[in-house]
N, C-alpha and C. Protein backbone atom coordinates (compact mmCIF):
# COMPACT_ATOMS: atom_id res chain seq x y z
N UNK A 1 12.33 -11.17 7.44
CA UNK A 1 11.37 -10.88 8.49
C UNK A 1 10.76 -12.18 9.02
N UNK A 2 10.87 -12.01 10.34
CA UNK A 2 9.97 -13.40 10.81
C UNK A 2 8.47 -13.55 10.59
N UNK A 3 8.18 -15.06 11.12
CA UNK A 3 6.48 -14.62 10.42
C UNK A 3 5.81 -14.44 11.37
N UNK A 4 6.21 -14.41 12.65
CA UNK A 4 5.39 -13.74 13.65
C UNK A 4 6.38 -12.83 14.56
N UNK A 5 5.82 -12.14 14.82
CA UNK A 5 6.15 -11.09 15.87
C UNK A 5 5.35 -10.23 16.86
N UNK A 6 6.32 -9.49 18.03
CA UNK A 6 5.31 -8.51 18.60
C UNK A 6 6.11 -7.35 18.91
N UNK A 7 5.37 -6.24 19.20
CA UNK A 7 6.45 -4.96 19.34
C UNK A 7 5.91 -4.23 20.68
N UNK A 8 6.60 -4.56 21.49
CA UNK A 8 5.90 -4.46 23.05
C UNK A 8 6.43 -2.94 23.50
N UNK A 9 4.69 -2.51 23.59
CA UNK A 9 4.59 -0.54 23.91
C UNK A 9 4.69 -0.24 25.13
N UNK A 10 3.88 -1.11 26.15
CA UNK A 10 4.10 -0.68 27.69
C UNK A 10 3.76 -2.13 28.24
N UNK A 11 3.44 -2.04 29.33
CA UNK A 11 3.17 -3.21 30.06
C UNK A 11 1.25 -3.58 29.76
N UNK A 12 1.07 -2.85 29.78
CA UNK A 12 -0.42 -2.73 28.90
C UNK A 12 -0.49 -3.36 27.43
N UNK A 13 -0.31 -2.84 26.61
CA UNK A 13 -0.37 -2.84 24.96
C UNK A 13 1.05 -3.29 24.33
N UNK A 14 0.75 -3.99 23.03
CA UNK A 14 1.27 -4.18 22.10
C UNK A 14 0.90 -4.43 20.73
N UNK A 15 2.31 -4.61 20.01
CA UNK A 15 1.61 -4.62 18.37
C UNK A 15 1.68 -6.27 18.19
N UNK A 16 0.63 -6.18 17.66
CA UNK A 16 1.52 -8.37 16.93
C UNK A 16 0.84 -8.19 15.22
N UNK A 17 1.92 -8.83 14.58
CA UNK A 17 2.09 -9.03 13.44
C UNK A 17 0.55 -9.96 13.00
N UNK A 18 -0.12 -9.01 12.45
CA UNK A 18 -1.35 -9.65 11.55
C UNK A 18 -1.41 -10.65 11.21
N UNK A 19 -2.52 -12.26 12.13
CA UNK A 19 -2.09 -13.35 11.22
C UNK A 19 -3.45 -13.61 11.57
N UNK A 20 -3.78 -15.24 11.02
CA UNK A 20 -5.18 -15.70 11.05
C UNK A 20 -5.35 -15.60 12.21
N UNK A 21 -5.07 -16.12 13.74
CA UNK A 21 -5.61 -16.11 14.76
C UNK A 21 -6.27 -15.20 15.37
N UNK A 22 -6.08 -14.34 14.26
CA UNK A 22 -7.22 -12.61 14.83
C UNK A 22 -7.75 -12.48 13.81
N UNK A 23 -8.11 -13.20 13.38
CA UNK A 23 -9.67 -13.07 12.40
C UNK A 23 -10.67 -12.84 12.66
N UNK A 24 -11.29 -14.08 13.90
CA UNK A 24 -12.66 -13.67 14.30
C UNK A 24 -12.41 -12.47 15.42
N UNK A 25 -11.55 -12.02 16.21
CA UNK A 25 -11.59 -10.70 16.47
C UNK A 25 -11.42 -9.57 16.32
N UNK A 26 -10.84 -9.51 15.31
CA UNK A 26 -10.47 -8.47 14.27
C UNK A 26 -12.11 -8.17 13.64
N UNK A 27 -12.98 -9.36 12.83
CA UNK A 27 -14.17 -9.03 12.15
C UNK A 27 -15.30 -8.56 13.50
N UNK A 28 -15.03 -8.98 14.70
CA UNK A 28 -16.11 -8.63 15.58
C UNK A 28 -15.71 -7.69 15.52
N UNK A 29 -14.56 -6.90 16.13
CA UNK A 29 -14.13 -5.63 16.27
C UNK A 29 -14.36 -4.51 15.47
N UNK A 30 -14.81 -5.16 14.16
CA UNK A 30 -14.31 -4.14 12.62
C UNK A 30 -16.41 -4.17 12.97
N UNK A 31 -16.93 -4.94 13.22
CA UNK A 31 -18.12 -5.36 12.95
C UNK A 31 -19.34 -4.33 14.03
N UNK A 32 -18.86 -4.62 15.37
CA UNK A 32 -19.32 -3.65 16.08
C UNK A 32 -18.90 -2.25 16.43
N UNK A 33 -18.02 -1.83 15.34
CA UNK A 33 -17.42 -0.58 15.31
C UNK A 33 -17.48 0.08 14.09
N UNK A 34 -18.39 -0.63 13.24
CA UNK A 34 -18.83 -0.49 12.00
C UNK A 34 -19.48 1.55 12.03
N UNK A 35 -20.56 1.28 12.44
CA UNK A 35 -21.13 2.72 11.81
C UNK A 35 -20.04 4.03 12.60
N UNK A 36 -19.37 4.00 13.98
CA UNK A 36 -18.07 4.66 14.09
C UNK A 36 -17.74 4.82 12.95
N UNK A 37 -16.88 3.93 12.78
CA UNK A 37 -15.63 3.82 11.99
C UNK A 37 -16.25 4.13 10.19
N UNK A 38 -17.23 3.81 9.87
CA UNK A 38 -17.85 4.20 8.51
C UNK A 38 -16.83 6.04 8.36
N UNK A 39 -17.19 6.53 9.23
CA UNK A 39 -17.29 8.40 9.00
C UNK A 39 -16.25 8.54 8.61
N UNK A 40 -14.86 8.02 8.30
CA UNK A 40 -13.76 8.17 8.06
C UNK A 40 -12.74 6.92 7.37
N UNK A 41 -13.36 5.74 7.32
CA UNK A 41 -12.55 4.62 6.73
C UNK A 41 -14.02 4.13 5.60
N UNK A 42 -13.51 4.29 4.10
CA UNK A 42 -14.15 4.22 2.97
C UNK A 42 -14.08 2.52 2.26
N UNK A 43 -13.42 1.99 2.83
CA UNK A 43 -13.52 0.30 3.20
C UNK A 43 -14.66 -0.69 3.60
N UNK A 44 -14.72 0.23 4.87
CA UNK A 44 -15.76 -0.95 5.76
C UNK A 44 -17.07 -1.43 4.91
N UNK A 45 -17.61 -1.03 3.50
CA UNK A 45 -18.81 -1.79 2.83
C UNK A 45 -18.36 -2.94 2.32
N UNK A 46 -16.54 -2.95 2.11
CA UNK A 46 -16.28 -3.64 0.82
C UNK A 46 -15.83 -5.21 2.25
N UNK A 47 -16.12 -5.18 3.87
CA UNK A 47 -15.86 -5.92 4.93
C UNK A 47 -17.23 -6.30 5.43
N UNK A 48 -18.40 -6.98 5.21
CA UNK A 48 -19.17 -7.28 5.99
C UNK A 48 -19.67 -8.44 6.32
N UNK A 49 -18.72 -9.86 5.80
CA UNK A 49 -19.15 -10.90 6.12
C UNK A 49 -17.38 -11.16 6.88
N UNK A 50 -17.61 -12.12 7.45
CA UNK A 50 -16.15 -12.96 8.12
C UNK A 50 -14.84 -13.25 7.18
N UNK A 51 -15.61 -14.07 6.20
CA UNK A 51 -14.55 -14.34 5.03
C UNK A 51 -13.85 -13.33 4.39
N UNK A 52 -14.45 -12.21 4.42
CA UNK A 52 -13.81 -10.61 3.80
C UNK A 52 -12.32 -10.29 4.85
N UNK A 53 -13.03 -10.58 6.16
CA UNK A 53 -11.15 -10.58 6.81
C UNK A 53 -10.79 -11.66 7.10
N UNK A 54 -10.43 -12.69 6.89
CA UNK A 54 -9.93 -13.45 6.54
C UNK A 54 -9.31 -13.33 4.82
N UNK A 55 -9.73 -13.14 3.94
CA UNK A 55 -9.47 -13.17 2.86
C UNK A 55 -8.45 -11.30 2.78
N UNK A 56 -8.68 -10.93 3.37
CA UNK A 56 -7.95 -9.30 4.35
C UNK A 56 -6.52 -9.57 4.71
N UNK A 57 -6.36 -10.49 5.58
CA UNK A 57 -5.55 -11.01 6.59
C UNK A 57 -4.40 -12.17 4.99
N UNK A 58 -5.05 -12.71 5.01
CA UNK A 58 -4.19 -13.69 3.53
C UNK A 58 -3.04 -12.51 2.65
N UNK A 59 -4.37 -11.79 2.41
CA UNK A 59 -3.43 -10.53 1.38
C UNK A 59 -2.51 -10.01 2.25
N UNK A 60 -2.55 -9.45 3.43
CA UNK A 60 -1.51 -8.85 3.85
C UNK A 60 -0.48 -9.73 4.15
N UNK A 61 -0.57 -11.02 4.38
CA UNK A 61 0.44 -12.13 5.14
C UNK A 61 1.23 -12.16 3.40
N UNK A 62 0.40 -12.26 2.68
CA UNK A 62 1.36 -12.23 1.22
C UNK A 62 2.30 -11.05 1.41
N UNK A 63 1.66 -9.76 1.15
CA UNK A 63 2.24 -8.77 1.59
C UNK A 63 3.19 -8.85 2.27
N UNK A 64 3.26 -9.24 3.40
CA UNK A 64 4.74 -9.14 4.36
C UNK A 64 5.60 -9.85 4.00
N UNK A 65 5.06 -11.82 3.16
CA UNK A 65 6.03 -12.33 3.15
C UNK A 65 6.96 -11.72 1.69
N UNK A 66 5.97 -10.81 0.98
CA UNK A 66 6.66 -10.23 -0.53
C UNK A 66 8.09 -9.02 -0.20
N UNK A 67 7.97 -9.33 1.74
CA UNK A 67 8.41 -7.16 1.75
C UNK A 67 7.79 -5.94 1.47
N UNK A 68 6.80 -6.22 0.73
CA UNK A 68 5.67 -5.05 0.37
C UNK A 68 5.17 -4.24 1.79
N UNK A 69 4.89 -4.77 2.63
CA UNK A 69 4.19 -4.02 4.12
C UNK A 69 3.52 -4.49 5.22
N UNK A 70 3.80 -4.06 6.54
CA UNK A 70 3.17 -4.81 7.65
C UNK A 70 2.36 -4.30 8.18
N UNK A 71 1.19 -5.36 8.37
CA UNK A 71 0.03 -4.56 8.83
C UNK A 71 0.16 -5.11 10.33
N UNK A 72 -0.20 -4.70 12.09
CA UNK A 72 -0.07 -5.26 13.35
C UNK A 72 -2.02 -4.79 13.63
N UNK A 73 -2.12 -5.72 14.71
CA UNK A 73 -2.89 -5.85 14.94
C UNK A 73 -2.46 -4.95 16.65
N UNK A 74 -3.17 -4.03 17.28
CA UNK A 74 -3.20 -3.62 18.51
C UNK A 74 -3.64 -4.12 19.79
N UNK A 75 -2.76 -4.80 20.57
CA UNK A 75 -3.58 -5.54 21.72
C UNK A 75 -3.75 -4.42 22.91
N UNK A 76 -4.71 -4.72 23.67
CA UNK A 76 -4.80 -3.63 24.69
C UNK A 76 -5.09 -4.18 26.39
N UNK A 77 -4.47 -4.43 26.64
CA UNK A 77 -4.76 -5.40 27.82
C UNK A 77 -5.39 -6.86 27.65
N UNK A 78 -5.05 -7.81 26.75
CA UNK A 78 -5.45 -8.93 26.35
C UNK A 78 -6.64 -8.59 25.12
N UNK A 79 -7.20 -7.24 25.08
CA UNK A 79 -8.13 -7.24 24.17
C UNK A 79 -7.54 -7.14 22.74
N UNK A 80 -8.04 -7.12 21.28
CA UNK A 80 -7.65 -6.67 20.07
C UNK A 80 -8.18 -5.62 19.95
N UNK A 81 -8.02 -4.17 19.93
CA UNK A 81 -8.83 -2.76 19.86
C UNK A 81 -8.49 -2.32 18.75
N UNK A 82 -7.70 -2.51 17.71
CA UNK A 82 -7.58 -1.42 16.42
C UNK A 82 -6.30 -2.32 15.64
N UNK A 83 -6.28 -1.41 14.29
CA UNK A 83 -5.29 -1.80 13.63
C UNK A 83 -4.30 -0.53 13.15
N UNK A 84 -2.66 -1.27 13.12
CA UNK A 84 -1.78 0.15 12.61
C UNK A 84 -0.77 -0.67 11.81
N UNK A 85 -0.46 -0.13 10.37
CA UNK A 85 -0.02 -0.80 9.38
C UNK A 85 0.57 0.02 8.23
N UNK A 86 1.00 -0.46 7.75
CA UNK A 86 1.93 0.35 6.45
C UNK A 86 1.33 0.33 5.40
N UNK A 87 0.83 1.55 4.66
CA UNK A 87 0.11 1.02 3.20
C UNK A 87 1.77 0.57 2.31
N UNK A 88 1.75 0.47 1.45
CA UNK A 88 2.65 -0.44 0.47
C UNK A 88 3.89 1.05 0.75
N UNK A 89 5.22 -0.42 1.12
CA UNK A 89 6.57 0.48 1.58
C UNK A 89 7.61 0.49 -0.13
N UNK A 90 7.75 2.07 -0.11
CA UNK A 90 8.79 2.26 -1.23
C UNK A 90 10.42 2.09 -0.91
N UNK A 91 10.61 0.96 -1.19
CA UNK A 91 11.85 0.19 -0.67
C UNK A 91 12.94 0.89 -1.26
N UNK A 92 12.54 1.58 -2.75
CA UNK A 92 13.84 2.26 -3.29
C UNK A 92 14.06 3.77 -2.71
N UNK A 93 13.07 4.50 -2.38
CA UNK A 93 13.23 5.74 -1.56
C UNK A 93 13.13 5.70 0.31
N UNK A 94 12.92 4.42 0.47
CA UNK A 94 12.49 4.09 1.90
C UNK A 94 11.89 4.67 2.80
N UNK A 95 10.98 4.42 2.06
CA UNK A 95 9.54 5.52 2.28
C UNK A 95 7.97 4.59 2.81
N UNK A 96 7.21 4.90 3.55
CA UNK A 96 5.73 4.22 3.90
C UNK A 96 4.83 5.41 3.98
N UNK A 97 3.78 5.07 4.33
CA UNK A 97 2.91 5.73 5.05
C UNK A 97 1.91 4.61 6.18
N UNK A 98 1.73 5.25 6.90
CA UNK A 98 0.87 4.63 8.33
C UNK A 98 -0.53 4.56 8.19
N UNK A 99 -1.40 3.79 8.61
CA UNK A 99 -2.76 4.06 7.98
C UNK A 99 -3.17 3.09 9.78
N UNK A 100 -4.14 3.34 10.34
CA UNK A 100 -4.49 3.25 11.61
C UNK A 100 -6.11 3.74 11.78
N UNK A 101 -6.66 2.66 12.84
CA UNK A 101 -8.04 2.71 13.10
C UNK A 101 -8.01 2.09 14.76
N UNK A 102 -9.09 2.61 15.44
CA UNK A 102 -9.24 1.89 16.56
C UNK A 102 -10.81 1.85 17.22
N UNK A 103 -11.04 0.85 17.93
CA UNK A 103 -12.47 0.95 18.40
C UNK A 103 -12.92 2.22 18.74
N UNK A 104 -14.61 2.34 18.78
CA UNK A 104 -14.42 3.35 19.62
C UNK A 104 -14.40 3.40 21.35
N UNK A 105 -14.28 2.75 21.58
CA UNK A 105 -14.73 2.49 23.21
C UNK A 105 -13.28 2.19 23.94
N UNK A 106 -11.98 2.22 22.82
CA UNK A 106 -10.79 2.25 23.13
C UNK A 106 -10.39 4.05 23.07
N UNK A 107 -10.74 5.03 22.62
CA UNK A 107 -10.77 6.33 22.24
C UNK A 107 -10.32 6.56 23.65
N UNK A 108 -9.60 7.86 23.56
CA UNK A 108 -8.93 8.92 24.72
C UNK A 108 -8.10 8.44 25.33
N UNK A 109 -7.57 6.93 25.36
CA UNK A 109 -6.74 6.62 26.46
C UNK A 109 -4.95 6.61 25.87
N UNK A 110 -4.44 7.64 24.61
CA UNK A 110 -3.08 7.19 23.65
C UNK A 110 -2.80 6.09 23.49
N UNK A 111 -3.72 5.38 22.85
CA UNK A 111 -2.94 3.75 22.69
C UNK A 111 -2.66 4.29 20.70
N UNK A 112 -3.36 4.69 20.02
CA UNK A 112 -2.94 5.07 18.81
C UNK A 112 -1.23 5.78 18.37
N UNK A 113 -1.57 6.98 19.29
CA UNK A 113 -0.02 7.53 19.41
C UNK A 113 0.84 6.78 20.04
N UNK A 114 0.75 6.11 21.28
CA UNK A 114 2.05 5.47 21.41
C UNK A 114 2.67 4.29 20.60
N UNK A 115 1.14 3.40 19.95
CA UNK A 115 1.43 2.36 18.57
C UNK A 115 2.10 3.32 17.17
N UNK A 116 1.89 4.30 17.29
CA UNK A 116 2.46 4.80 16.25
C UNK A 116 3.76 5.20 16.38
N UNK A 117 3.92 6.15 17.69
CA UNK A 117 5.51 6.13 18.01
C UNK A 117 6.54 4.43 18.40
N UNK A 118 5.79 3.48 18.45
CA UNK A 118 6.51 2.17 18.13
C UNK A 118 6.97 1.89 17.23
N UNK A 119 6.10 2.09 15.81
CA UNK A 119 6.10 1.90 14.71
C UNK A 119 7.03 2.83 14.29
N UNK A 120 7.30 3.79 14.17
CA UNK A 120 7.99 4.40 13.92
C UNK A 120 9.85 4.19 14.55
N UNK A 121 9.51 4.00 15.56
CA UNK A 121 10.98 3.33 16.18
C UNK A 121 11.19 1.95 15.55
N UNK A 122 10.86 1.48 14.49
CA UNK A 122 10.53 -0.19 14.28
C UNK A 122 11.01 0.47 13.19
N UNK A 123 10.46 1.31 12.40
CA UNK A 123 10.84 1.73 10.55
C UNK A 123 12.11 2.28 10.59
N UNK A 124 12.46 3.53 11.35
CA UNK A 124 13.77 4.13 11.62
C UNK A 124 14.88 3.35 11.55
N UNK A 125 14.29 2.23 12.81
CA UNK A 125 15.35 1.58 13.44
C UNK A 125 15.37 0.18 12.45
N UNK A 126 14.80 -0.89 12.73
CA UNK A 126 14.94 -2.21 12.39
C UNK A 126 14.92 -2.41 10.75
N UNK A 127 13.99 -1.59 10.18
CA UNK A 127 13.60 -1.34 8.52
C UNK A 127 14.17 -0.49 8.14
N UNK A 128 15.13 0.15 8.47
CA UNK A 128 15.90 1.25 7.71
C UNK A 128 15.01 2.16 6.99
N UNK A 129 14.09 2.92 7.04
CA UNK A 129 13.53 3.14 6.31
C UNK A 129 13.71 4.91 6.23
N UNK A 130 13.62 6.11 5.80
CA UNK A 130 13.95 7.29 5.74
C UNK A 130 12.65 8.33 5.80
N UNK A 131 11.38 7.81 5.65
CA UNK A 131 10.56 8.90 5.57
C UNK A 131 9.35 7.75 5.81
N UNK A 132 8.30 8.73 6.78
CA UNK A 132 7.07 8.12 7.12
C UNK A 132 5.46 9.49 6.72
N UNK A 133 5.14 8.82 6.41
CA UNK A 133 3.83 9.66 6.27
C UNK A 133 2.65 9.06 6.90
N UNK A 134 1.83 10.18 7.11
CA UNK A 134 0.46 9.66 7.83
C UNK A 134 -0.35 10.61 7.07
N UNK A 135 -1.70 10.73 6.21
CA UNK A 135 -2.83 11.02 5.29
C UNK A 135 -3.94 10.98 6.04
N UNK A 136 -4.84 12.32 6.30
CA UNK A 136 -5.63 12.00 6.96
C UNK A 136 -6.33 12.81 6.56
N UNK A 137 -7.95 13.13 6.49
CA UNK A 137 -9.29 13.53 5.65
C UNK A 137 -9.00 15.10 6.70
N UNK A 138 -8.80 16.27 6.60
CA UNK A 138 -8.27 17.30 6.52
C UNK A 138 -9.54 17.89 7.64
N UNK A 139 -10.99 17.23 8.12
CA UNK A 139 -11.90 17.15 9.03
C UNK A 139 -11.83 16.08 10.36
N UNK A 140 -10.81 15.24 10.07
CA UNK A 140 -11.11 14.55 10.79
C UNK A 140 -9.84 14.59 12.17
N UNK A 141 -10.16 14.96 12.96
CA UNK A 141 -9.31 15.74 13.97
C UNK A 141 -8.87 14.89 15.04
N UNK A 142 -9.61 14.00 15.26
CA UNK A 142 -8.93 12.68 16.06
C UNK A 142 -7.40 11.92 15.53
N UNK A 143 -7.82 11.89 14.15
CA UNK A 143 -6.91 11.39 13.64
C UNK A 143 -5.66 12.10 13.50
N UNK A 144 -6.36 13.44 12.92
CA UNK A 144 -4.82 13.98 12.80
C UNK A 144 -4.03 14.74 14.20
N UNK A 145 -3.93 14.62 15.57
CA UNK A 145 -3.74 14.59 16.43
C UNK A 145 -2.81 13.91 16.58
N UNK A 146 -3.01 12.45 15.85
CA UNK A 146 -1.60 11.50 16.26
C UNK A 146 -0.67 12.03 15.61
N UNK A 147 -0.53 12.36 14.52
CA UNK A 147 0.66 13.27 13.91
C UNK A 147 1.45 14.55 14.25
N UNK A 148 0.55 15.32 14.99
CA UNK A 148 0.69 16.42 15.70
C UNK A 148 1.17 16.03 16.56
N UNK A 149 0.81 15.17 17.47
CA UNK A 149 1.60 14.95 19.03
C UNK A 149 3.07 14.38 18.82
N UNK A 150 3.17 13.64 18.01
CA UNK A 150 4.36 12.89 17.68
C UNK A 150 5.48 13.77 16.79
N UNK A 151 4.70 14.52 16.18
CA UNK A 151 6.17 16.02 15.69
C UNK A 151 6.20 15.70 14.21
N UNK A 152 5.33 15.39 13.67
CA UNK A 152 5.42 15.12 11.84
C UNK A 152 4.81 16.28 11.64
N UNK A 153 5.32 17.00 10.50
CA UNK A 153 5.45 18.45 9.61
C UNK A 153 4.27 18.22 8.98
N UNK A 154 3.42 19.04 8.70
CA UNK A 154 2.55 19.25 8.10
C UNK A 154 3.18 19.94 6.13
N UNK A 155 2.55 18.80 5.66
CA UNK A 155 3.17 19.01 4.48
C UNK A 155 2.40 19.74 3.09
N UNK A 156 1.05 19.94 4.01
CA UNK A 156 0.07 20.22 2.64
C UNK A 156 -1.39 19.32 2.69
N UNK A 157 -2.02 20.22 1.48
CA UNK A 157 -3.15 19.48 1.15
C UNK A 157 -3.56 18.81 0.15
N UNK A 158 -4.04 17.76 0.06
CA UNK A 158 -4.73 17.38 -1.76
C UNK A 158 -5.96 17.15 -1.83
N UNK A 159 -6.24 18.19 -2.41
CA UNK A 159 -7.94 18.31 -2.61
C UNK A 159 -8.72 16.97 -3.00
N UNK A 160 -9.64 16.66 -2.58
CA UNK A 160 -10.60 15.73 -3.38
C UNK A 160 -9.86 14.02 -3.44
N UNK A 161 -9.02 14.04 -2.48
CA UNK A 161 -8.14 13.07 -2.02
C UNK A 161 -8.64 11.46 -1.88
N UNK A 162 -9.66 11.80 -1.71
CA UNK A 162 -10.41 10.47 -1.04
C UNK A 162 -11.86 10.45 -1.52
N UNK A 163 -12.53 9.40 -1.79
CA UNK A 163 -13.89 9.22 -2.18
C UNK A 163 -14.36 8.09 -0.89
N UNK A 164 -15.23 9.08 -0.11
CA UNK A 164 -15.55 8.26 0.99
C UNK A 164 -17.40 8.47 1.15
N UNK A 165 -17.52 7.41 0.32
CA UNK A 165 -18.88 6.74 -0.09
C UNK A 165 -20.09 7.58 -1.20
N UNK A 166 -19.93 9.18 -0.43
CA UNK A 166 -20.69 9.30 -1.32
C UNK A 166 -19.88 11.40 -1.72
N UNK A 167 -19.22 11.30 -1.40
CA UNK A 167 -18.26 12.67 -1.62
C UNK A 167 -16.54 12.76 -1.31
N UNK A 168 -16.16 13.44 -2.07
CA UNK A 168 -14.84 13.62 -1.47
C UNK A 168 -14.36 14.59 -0.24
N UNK A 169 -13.38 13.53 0.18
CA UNK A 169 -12.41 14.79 1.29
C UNK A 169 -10.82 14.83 0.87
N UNK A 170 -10.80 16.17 1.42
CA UNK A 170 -9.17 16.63 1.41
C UNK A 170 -8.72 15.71 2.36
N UNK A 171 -7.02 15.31 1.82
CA UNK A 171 -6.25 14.68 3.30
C UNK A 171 -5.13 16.13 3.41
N UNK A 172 -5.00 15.70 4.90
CA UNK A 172 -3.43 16.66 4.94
C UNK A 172 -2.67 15.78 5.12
N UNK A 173 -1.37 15.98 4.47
CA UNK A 173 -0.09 15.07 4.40
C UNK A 173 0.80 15.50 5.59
N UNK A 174 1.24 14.32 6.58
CA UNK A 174 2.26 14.70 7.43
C UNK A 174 3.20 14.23 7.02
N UNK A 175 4.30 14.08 6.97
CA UNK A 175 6.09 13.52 7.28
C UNK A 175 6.68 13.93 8.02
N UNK A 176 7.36 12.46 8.35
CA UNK A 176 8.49 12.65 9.25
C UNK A 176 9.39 11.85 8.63
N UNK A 177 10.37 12.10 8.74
CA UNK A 177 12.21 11.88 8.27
C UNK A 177 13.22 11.48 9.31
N UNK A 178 13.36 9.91 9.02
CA UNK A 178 14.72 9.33 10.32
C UNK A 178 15.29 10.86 11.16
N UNK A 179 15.79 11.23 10.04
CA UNK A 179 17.17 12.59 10.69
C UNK A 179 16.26 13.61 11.67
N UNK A 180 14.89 13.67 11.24
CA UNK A 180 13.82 14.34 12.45
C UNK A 180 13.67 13.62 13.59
N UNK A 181 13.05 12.30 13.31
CA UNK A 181 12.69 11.11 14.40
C UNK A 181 14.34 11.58 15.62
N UNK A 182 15.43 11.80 15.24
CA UNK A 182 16.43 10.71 15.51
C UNK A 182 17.23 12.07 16.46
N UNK A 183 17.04 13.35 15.71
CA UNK A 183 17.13 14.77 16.50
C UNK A 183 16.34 15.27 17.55
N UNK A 184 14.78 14.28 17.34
CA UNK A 184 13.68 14.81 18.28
C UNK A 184 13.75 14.61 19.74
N UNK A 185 13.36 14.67 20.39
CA UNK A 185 13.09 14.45 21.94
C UNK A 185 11.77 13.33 21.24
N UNK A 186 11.87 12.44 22.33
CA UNK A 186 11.41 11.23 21.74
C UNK A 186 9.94 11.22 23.30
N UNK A 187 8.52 11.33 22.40
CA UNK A 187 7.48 11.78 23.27
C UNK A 187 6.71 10.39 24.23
N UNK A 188 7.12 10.52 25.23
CA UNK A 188 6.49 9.64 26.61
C UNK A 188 5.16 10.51 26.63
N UNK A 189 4.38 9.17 26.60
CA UNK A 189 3.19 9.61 26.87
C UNK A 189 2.39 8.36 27.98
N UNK A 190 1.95 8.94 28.97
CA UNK A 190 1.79 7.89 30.47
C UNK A 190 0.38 7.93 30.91
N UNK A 191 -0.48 8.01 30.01
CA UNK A 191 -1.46 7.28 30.06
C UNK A 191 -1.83 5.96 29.89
């Protein structure tokens, strides 16, 4: 894998491969999107000084260069608006899951779903990979939308899934499977 890259979604947006040069916008971003983003990502206490992403950004660059998983950073018309990334890829079943956040002031316009249907044409295709999942708190309906629009099966629930600060939530499990991706009608979305 190279050590930089980009995975270009429309003439608008793209993905680029997580590196230091989006540090300080990545922490503003993570920073003024803080109490948003609290309601559903159980992280953001353990992020509140600069050095936390930066020291964020290191681990994952290890990460990619190990093969373990890529995290991209979302550009949106020159801006950085969110992040969409692989939690740790099972290379022997060729398997990931997707894990994704975005400002809020980027909300309603599909830049999530169409970064995700990239990503997914990127795992299928370039990573060989056979099965994708996306986990999401079983309340939280923004999120699980991107899975729905894009055609991943609803696979179930696991109770008590997540400890997000001060209680647990259920996630529902989606998958999708190359041989699905690859049979599907493949979803344009033109916003």
């Amino acid at each position: 894998m190279s050590d930089y890259f980009r995975l270009r979604i429309d003439d608008r947006s793209e993905l680029e491969l997580l590196n230091q040069s989006h540090a300080e916008e990545l922490f503003e971003l993570l920073d003024i999107n803080r109490e948003y983003l609290r309601e559903w990502l159980p992280w953001l206490d353990n992020n509140r000084h600069f050095q936390n992403t930066i020291d964020f950004i290191k681990i994952s660059q290890g990460q990619y260069e190990n093969n373990e998983t890529v995290q991209f950073v979302l550009v949106h018309r020159g801006e950085l608006c969110g992040v969409v990334g692989f939690h740790k890829i099972d290379w022997l079943n060729r398997s990931t899951s997707i894990g994704y956040w975005l400002g809020e002031s980027y909300q309603g316009k599909g830049l999530i779903t169409k970064a995700c249907s990239k990503v997914l044409e990127y795992s299928f295709g370039r990573m060989g990979l056979n099965r994708i999942e996306i986990r999401c708190a079983t309340e939280n309906l923004k999120s699980r939308a991107i899975p729905e629009r894009l055609g991943f099966k609803d696979e179930g629930i696991i109770r008590d899934a997540e400890w997000l600060y001060d209680h647990y939530v259920d996630h529902i499990i989606y998958g999708m499977l190359e041989s699905q991706w690859r049979s599907s009608e493949k979803l344009v979305i033109t916003r």
